[in-house]
C-alpha atoms as a PDB file:
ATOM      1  CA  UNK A   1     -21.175 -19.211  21.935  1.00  0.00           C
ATOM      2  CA  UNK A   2     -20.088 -16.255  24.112  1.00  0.00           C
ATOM      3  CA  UNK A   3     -16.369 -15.004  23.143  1.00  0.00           C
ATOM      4  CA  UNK A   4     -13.408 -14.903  25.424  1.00  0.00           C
ATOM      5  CA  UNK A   5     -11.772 -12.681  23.362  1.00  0.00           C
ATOM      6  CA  UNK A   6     -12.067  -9.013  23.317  1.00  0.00           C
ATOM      7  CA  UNK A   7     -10.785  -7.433  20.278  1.00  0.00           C
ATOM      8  CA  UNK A   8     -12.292  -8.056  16.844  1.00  0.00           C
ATOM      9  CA  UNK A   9     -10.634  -9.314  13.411  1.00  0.00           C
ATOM     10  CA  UNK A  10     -13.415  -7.971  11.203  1.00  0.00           C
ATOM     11  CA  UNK A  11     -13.038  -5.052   9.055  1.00  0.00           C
ATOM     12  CA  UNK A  12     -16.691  -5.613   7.817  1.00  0.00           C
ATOM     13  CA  UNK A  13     -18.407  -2.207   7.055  1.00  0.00           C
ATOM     14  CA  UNK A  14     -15.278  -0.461   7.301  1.00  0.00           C
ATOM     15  CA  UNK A  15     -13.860   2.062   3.947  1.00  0.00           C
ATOM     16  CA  UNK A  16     -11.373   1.702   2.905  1.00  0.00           C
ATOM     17  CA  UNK A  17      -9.425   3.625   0.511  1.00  0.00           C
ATOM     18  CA  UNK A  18      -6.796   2.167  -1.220  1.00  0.00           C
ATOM     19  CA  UNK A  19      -4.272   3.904  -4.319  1.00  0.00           C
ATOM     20  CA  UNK A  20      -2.725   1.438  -7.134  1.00  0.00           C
ATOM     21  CA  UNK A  21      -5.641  -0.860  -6.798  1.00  0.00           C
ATOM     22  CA  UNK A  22      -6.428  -1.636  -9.855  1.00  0.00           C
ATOM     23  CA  UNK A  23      -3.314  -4.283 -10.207  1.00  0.00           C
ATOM     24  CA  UNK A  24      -0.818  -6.343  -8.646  1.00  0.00           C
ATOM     25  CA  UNK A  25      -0.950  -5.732  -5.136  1.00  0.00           C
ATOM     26  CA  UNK A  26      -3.549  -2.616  -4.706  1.00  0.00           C
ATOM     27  CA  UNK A  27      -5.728  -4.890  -6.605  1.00  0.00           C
ATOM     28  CA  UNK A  28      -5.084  -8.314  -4.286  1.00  0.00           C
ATOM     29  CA  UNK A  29      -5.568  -5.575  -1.245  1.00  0.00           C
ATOM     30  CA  UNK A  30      -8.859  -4.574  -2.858  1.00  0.00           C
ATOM     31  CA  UNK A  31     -10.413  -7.854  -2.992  1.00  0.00           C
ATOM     32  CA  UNK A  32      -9.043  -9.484   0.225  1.00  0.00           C
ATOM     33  CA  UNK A  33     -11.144  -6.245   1.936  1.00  0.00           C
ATOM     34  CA  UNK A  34     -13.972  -6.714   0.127  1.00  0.00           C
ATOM     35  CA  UNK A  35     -13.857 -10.509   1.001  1.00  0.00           C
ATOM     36  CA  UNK A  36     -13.863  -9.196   4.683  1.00  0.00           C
ATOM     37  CA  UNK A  37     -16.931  -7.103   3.776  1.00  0.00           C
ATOM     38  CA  UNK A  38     -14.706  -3.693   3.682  1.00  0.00           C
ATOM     39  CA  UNK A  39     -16.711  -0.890   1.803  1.00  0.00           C
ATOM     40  CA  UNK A  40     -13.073  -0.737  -0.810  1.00  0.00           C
ATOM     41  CA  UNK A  41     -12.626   2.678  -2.430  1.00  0.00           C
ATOM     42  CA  UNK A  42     -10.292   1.477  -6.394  1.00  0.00           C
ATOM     43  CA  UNK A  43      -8.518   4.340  -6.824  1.00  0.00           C
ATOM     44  CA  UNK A  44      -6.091   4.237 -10.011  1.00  0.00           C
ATOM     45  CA  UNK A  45      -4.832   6.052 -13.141  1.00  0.00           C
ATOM     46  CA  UNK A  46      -6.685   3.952 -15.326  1.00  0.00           C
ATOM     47  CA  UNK A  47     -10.624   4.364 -15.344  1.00  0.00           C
ATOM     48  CA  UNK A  48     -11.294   1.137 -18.015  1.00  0.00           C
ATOM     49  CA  UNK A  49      -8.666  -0.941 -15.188  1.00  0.00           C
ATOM     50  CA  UNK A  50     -10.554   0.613 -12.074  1.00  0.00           C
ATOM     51  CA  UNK A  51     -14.075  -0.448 -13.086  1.00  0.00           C
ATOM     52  CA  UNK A  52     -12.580  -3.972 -13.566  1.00  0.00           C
ATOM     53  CA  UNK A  53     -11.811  -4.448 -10.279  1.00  0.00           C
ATOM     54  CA  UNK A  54     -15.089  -2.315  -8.963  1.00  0.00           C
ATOM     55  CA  UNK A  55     -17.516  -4.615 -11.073  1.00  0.00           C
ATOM     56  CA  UNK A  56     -15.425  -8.041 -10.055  1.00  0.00           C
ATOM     57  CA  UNK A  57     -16.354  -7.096  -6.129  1.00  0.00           C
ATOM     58  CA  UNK A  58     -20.075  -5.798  -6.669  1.00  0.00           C
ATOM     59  CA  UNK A  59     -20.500  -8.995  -9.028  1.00  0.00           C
ATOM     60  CA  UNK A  60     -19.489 -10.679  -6.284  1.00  0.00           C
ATOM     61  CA  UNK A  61     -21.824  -9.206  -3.653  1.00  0.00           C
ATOM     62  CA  UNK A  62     -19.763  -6.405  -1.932  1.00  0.00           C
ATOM     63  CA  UNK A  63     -19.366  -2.540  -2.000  1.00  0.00           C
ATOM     64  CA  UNK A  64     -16.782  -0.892  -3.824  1.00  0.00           C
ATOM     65  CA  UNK A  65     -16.592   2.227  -5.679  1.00  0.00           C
ATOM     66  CA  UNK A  66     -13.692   3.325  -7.888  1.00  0.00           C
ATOM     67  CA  UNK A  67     -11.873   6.741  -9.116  1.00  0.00           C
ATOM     68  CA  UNK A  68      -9.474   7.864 -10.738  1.00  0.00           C
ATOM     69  CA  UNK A  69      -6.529   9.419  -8.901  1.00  0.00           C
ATOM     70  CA  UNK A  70      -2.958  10.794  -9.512  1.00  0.00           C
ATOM     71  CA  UNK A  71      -1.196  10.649  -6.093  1.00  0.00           C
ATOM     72  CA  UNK A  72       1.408  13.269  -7.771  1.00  0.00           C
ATOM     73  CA  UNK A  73      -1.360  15.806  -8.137  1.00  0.00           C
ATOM     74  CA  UNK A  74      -2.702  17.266  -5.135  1.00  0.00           C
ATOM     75  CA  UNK A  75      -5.828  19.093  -6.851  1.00  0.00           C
ATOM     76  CA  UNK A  76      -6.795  15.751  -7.872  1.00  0.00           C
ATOM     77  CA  UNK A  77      -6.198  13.701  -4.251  1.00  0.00           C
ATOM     78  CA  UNK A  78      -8.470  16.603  -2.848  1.00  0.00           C
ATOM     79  CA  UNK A  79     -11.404  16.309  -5.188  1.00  0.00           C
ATOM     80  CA  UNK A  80     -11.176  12.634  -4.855  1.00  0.00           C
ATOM     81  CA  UNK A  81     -10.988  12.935  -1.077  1.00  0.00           C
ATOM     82  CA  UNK A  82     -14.321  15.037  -1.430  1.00  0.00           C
ATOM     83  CA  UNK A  83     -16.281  12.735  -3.213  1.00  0.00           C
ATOM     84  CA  UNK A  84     -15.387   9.807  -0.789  1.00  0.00           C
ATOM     85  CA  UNK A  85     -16.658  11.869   1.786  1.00  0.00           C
ATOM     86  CA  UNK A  86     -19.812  13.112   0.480  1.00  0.00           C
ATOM     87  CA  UNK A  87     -21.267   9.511  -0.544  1.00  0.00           C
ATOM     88  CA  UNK A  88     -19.485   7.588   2.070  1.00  0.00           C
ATOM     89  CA  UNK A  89     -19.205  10.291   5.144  1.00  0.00           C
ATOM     90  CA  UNK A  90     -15.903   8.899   5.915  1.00  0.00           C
ATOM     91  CA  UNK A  91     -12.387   6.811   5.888  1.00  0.00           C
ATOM     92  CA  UNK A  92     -11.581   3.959   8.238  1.00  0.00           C
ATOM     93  CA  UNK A  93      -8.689   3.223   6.663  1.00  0.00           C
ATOM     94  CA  UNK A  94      -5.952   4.491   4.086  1.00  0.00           C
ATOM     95  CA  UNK A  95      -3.372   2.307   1.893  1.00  0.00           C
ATOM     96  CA  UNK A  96      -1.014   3.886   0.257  1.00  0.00           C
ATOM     97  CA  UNK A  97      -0.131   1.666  -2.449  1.00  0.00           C
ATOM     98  CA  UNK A  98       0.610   3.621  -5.547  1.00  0.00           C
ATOM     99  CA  UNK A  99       3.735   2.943  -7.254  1.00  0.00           C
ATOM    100  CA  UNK A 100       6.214   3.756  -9.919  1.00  0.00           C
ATOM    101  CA  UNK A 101       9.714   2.757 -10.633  1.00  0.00           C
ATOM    102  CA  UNK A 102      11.847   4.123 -13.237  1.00  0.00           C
ATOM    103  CA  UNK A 103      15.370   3.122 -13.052  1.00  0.00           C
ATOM    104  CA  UNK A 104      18.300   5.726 -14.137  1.00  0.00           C
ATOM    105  CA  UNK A 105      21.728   6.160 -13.173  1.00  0.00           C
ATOM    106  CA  UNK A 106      23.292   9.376 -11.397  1.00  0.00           C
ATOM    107  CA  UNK A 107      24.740  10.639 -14.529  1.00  0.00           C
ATOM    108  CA  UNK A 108      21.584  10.068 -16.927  1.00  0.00           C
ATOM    109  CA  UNK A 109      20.545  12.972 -18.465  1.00  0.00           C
ATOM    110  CA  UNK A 110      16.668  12.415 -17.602  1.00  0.00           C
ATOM    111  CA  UNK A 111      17.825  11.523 -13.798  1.00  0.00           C
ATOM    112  CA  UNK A 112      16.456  14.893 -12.590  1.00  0.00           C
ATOM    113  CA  UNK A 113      12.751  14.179 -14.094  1.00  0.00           C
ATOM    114  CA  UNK A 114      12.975  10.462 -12.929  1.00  0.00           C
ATOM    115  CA  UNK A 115      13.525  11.542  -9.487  1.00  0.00           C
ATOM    116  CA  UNK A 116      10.598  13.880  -9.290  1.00  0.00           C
ATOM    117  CA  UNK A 117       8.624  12.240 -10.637  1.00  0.00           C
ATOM    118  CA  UNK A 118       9.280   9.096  -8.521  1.00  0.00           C
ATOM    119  CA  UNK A 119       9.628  11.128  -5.110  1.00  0.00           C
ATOM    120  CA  UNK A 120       6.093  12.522  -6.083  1.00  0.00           C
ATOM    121  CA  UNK A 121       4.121   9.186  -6.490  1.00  0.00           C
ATOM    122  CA  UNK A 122       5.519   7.352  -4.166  1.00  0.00           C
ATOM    123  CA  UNK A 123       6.821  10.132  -0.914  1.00  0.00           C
ATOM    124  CA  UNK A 124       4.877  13.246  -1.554  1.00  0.00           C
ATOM    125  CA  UNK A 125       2.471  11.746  -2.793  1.00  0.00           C
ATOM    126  CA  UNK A 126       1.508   9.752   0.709  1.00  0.00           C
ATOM    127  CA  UNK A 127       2.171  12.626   2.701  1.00  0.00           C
ATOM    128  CA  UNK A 128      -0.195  14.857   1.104  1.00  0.00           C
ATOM    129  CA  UNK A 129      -3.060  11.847   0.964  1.00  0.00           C
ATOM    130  CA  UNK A 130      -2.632  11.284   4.698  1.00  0.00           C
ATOM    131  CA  UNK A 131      -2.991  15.510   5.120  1.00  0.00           C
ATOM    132  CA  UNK A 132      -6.015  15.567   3.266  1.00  0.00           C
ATOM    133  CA  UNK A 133      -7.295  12.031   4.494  1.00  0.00           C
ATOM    134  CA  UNK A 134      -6.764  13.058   8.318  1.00  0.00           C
ATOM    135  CA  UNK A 135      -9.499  14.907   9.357  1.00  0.00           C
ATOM    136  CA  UNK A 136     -12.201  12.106   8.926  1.00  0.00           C
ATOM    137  CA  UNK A 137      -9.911   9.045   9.694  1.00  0.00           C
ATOM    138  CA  UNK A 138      -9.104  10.522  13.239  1.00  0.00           C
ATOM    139  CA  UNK A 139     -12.920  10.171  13.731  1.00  0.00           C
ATOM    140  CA  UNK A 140     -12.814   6.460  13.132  1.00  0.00           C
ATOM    141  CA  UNK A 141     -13.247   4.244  16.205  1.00  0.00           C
ATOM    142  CA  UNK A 142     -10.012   2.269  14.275  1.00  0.00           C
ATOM    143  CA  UNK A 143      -8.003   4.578  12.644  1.00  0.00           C
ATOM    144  CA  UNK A 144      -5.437   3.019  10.548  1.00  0.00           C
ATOM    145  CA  UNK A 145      -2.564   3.974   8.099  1.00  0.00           C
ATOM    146  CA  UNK A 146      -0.412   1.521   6.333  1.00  0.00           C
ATOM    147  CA  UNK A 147       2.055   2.780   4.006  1.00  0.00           C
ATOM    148  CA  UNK A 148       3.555   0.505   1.218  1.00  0.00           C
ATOM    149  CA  UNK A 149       7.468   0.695   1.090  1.00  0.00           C
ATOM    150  CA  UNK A 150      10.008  -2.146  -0.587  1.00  0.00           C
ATOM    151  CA  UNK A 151      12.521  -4.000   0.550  1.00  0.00           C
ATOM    152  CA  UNK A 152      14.697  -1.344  -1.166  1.00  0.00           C
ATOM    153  CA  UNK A 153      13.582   0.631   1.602  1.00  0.00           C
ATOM    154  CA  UNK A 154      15.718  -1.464   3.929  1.00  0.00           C
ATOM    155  CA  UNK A 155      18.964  -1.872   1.926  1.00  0.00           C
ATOM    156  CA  UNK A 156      19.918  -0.862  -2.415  1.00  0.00           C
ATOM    157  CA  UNK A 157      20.326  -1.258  -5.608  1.00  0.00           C
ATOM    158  CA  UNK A 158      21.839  -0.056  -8.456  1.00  0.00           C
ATOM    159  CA  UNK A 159      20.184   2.318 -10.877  1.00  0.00           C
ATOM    160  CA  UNK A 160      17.684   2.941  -8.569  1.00  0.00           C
ATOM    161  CA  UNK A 161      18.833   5.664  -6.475  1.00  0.00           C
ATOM    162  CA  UNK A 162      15.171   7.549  -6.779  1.00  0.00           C
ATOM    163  CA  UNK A 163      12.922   4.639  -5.905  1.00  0.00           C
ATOM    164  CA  UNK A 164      15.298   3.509  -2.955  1.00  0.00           C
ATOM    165  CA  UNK A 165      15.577   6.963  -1.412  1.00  0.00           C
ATOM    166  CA  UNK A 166      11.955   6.924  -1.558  1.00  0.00           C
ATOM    167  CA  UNK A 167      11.358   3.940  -0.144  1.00  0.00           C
ATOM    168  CA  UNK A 168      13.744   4.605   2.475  1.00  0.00           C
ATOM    169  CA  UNK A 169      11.728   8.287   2.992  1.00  0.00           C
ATOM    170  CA  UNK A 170       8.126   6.006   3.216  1.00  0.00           C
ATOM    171  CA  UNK A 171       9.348   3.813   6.207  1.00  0.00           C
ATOM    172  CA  UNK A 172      10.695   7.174   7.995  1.00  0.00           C
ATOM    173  CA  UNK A 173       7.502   8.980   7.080  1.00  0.00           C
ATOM    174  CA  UNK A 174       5.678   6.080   8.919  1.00  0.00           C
ATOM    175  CA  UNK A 175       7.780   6.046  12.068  1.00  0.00           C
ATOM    176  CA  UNK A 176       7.377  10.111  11.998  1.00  0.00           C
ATOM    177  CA  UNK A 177       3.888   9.936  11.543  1.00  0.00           C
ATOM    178  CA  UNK A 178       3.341   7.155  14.439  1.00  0.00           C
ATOM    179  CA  UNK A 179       4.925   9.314  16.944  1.00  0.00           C
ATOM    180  CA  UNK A 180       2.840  12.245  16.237  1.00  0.00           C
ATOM    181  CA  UNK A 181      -0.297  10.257  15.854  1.00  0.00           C
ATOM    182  CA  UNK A 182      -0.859   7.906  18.158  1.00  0.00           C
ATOM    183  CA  UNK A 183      -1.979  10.290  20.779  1.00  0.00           C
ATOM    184  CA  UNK A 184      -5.071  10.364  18.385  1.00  0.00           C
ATOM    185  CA  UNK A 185      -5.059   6.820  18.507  1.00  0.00           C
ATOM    186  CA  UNK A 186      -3.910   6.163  14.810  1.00  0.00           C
ATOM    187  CA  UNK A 187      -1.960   3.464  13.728  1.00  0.00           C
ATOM    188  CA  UNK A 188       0.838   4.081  11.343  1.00  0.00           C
ATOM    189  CA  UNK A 189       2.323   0.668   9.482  1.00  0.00           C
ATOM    190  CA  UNK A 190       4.523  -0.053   6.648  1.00  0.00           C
ATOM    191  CA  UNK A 191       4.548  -3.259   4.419  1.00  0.00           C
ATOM    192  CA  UNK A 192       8.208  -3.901   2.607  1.00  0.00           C
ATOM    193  CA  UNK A 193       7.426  -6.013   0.241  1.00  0.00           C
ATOM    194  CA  UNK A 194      10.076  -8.022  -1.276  1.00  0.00           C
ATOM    195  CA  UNK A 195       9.691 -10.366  -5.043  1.00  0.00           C
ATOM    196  CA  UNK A 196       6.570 -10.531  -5.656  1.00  0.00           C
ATOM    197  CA  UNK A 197       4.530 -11.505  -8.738  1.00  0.00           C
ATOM    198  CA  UNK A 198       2.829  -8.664  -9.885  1.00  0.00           C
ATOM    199  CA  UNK A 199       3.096  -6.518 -13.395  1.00  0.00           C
ATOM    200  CA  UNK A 200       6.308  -4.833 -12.444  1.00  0.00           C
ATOM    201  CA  UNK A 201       7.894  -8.076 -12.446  1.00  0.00           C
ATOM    202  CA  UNK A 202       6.078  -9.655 -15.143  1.00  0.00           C
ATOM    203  CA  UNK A 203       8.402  -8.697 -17.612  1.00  0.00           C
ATOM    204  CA  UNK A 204      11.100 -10.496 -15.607  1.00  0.00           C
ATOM    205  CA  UNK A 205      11.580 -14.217 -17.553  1.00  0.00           C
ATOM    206  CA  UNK A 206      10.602 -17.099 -15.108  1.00  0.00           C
ATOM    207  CA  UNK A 207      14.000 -18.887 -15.072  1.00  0.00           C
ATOM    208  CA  UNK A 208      15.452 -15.690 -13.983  1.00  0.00           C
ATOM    209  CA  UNK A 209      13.314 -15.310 -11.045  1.00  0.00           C
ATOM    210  CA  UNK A 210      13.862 -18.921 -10.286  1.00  0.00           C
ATOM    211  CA  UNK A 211      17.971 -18.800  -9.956  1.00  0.00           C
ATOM    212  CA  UNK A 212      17.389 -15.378  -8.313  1.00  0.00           C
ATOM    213  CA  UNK A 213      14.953 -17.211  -5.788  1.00  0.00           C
ATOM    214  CA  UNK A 214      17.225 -20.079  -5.098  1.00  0.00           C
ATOM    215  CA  UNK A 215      19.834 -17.728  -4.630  1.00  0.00           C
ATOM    216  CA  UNK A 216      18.622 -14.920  -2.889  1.00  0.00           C
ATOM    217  CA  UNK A 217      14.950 -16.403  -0.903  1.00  0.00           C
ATOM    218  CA  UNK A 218      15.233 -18.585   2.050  1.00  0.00           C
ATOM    219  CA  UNK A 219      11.531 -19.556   0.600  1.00  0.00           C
ATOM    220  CA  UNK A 220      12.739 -20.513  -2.944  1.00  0.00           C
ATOM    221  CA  UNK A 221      10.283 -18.546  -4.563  1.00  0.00           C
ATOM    222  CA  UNK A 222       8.836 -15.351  -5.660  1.00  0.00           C
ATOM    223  CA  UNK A 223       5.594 -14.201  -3.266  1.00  0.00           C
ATOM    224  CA  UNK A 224       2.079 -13.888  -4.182  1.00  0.00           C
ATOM    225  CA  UNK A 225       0.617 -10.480  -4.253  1.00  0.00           C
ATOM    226  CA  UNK A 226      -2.160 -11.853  -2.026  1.00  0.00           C
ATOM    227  CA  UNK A 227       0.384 -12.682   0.449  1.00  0.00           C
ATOM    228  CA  UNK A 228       1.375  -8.884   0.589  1.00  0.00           C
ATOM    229  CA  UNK A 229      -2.689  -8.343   1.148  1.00  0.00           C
ATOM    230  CA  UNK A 230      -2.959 -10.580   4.217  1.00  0.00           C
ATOM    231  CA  UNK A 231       0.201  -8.541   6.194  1.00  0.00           C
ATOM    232  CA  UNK A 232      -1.566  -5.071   4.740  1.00  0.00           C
ATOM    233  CA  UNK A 233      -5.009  -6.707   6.186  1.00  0.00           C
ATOM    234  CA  UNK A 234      -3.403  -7.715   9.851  1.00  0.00           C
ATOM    235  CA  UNK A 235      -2.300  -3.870  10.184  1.00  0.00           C
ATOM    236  CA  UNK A 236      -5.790  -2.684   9.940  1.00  0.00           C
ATOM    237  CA  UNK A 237      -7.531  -4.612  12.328  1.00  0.00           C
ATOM    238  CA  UNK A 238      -9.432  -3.692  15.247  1.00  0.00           C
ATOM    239  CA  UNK A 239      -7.345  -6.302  17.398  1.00  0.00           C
ATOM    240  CA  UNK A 240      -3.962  -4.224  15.882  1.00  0.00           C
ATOM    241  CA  UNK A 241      -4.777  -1.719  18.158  1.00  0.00           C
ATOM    242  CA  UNK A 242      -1.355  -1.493  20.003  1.00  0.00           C
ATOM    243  CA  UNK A 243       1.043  -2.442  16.981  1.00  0.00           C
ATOM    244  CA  UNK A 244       2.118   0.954  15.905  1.00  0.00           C
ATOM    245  CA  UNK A 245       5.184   2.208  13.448  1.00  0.00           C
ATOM    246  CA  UNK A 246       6.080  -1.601  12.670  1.00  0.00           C
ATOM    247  CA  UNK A 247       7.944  -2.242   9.445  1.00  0.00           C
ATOM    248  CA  UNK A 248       6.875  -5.359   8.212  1.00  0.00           C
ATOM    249  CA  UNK A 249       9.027  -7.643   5.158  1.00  0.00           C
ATOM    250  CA  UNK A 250       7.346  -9.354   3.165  1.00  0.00           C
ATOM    251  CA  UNK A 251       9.926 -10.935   1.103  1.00  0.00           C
ATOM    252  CA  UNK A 252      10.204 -14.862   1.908  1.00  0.00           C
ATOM    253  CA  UNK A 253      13.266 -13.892   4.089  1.00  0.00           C
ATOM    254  CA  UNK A 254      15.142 -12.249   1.314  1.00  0.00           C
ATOM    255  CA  UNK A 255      16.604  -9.033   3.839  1.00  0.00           C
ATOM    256  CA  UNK A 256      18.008 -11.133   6.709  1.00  0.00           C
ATOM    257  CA  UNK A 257      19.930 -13.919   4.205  1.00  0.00           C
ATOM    258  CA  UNK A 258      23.633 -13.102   4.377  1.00  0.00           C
ATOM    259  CA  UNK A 259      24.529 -16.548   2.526  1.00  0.00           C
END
């Protein structure tokens, strides 16, 4: 049956490289691509948790390969970056999805370290991924970025002064960087995702997140990190061609509730 349609939906063949994939959201990201025939580059701090993942999608038919990678250490993003390159011969895509929280107050005596360290993974740390990553995505015939914020981008909390300034510093790294990309064609996206089920909430007892839910969620309950996947997935298709420095909550309507 001939299509009417122009633009595709298939990311099939396409590699995609994709930091904190080895859980929680990285790792729903990793096998929704692979699902959609992505080639999925796992990269992680964790080699045992990386090859997890890696062996789950070639088990199940479909190309992955894994590394390990420190987003805080640019050395380390470069010699990963390499060996993409050299067995693959390029990036389609890039998700940043490492994270890290590590909650402190203004006065603590380790703030200092905290907010290094925090402003490295999850700010630098992007920045100097999409540097190193740019030369071979702008050859892509669909270049796409999508960078993975928080709701705490979009409003605050307290004792968490270094994860919500840099969430705040993702989304205006994306709008920057769509500005000064998209004459090359490359799409720049952020996902906000809101309560989510996913290791950094694990910890969190369930009849907490239930009154929380009730409270806070038009939806009534926390989301699924797959959920977070599908929004990261509609960014990076072909047929996404025009959608460009979006900022995209995922969070069961959490950010526009006001009662």
């Amino acid at each position: 049956m001939k299509r009417l349609s122009k633009f595709s939906r298939s990311v099939r063949g396409k590699i995609v490289l994709i930091t904190g994939a080895a859980s929680g959201m990285g790792r729903a990201t990793a096998e929704l691509f692979s699902d959609e025939g992505a080639v999925v580059i796992v990269t992680d701090l964790n080699k045992e948790t990386i090859d997890n993942v890696v062996n789950k999608i070639k088990n199940n038919g479909n190309q992955a390969e894994g590394f390990v990678l420190d987003v805080s250490i640019k050395s380390n993003i470069q010699d990963v970056v390499k060996n993409i390159i050299e067995k693959f011969g390029g990036i389609d895509i890039l998700i940043n999805n490492a994270g890290i929280a590590l909650p402190t107050e203004i006065n603590d005596n380790e703030f200092e370290s905290f907010w290094d360290r925090t402003h490295n993974v999850l700010l630098k740390g992007q920045a100097i991924l999409i540097r190193e990553c740019l030369p071979f995505i702008e050859k892509s015939d669909t270049p796409r970025i999508v960078n993975i914020s928080s709701t705490e981008g979009l409003g605050a909390s307290p004792m968490h002064s270094p994860y919500t300034s840099a969430k705040h510093g993702v989304i205006g790294l994306t709008r920057s960087l769509a500005v000064e990309l998209g004459k090359k064609g490359i799409t720049v996206n952020c996902i906000c995702p809101g309560p989510i089920n996913t290791s950094m909430t694990k910890k969190i007892p369930e009849k907490d997140k239930e009154i929380y839910s009730k409270r806070r969620v038009p939806l009534r309950r926390y989301g699924d990190a797959e959920e977070v996947a599908h929004a990261t997935l509609n960014f990076c298709l072909p047929s996404s061609s025009f959608i460009t420095g979006a900022v995209l909550a995922v969070d069961g309507g959490l950010t526009i509730k006001r009662a």
